[in-house]
C-alpha atoms as a PDB file:
ATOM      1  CA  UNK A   1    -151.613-177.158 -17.570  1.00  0.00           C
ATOM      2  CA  UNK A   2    -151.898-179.348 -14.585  1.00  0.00           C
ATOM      3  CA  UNK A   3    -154.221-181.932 -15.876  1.00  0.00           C
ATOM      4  CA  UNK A   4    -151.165-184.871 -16.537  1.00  0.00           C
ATOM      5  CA  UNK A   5    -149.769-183.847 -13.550  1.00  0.00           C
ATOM      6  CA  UNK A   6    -152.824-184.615 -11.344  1.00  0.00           C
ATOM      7  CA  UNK A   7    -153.969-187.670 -13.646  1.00  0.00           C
ATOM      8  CA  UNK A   8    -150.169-189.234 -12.514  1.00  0.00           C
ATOM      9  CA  UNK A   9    -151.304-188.743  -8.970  1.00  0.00           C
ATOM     10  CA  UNK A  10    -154.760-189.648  -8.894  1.00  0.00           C
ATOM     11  CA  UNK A  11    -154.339-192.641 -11.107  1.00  0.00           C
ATOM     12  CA  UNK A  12    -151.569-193.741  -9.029  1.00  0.00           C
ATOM     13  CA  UNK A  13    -153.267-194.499  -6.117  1.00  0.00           C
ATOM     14  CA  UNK A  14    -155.433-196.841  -8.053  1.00  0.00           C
ATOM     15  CA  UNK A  15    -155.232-200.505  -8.630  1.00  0.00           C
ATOM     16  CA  UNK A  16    -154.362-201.834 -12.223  1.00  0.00           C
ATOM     17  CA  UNK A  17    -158.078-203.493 -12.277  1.00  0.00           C
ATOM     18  CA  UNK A  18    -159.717-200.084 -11.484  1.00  0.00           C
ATOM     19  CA  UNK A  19    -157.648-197.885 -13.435  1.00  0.00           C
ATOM     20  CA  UNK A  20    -160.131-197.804 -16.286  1.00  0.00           C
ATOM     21  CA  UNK A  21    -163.107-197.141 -13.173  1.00  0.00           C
ATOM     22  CA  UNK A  22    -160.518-194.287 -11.691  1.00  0.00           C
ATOM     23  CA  UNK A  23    -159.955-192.583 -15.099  1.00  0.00           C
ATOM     24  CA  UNK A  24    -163.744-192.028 -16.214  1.00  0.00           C
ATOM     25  CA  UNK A  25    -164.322-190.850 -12.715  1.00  0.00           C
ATOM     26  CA  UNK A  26    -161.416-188.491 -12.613  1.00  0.00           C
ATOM     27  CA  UNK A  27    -162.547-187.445 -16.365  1.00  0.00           C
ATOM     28  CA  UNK A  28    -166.001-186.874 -15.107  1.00  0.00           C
ATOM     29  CA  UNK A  29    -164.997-184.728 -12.372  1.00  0.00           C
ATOM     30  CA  UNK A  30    -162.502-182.735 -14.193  1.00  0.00           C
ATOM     31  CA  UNK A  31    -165.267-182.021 -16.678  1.00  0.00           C
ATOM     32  CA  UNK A  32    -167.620-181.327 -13.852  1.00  0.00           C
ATOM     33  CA  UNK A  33    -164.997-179.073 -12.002  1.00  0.00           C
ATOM     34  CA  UNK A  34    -164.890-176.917 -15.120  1.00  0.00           C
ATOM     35  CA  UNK A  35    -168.323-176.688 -15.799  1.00  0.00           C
ATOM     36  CA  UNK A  36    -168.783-175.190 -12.340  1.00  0.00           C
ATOM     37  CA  UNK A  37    -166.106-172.961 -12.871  1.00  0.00           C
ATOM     38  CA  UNK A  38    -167.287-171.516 -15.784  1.00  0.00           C
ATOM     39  CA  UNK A  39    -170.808-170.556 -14.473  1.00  0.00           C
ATOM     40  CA  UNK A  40    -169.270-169.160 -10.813  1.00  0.00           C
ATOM     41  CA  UNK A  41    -166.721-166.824 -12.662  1.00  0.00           C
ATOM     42  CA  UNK A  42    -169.934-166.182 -15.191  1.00  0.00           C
ATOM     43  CA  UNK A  43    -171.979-165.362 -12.235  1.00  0.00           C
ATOM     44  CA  UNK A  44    -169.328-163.460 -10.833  1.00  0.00           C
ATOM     45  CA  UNK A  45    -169.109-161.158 -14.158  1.00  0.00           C
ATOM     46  CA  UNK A  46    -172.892-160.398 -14.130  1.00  0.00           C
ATOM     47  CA  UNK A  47    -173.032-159.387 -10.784  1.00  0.00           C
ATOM     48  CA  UNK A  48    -170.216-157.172 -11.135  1.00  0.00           C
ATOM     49  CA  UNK A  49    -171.826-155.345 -13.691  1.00  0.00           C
ATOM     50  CA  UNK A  50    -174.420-154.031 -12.061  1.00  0.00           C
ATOM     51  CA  UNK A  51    -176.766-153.257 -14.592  1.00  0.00           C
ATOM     52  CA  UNK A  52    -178.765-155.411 -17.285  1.00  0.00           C
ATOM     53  CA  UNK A  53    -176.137-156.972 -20.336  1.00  0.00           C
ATOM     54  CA  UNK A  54    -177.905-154.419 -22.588  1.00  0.00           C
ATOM     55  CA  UNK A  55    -177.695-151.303 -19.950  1.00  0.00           C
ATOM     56  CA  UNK A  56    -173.998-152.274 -19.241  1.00  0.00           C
ATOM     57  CA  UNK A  57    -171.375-149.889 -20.975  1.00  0.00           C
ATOM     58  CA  UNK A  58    -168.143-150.439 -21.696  1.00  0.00           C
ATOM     59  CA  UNK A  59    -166.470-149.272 -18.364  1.00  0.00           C
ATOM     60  CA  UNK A  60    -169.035-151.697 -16.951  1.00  0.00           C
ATOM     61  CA  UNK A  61    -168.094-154.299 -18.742  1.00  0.00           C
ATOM     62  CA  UNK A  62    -164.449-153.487 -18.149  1.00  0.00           C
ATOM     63  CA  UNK A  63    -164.943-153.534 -14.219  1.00  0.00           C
ATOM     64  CA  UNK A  64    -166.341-156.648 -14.273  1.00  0.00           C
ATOM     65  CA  UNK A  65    -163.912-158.651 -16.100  1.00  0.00           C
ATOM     66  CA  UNK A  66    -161.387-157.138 -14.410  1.00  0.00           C
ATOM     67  CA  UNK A  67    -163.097-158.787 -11.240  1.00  0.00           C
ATOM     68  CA  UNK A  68    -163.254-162.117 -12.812  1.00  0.00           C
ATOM     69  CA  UNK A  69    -160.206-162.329 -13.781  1.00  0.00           C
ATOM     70  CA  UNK A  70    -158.392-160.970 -10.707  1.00  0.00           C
ATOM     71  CA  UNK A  71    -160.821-163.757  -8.717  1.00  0.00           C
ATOM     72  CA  UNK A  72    -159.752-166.698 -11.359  1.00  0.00           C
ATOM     73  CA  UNK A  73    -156.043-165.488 -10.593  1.00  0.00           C
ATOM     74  CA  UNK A  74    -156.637-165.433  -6.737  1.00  0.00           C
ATOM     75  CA  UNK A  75    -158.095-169.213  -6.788  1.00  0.00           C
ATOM     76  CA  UNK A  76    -155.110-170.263  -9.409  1.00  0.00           C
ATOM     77  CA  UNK A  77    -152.886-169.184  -6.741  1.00  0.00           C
ATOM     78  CA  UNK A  78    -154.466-170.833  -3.597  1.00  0.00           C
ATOM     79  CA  UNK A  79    -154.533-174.206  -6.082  1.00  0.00           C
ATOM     80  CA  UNK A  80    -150.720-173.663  -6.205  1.00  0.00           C
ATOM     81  CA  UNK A  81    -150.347-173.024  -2.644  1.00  0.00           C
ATOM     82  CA  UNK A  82    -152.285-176.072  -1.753  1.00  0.00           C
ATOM     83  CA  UNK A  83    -150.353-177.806  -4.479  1.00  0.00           C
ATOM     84  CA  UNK A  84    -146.864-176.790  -3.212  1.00  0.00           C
ATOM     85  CA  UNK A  85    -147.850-177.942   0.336  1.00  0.00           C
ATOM     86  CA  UNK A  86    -148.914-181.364  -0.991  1.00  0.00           C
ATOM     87  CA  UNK A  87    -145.576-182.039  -2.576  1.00  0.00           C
ATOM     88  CA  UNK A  88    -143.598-180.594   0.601  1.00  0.00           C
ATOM     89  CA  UNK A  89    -145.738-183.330   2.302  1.00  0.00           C
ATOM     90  CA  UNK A  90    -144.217-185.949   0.198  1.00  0.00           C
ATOM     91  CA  UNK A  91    -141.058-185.547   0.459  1.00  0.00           C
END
């Protein structure tokens, strides 16, 4: 959703004889980024269980993703927070 947004502004800032440097470096920490965020929310979703994956029932199961994805929503707004104070910056 923001990826071309944040590629224009990244890549921007770099010279025309390191743009192909700057993009594998922004492509290898955008993959990196996600990585990471996939095994903290993960982490996040077992610990919120509370129980092995095989004791878990379904309420368990419920409560935790519920957690996750209230947490994933809570960091996607900071990132537009900090994002909206960015642009205000530039203008």
């Amino acid at each position: 959703m923001t990826t071309t947004s944040l590629a224009h502004v990244v890549l921007g800032a770099v010279s025309a004889e390191e743009a192909g440097t700057g993009s594998g470096l922004f492509t290898t920490f955008m993959y990196l980024a996600n990585s990471l965020g996939v095994a903290l929310i993960g982490i996040l979703f077992l610990s919120s269980l509370n129980h092995t994956l095989s004791d878990a029932n379904l309420s368990d199961y419920i409560r935790a993703f519920i957690i996750s994805v209230a947490v994933s929503g809570l960091l996607a707004l900071a990132a537009l927070i900090c994002i909206s104070f960015c642009y205000k910056n530039e203008i």
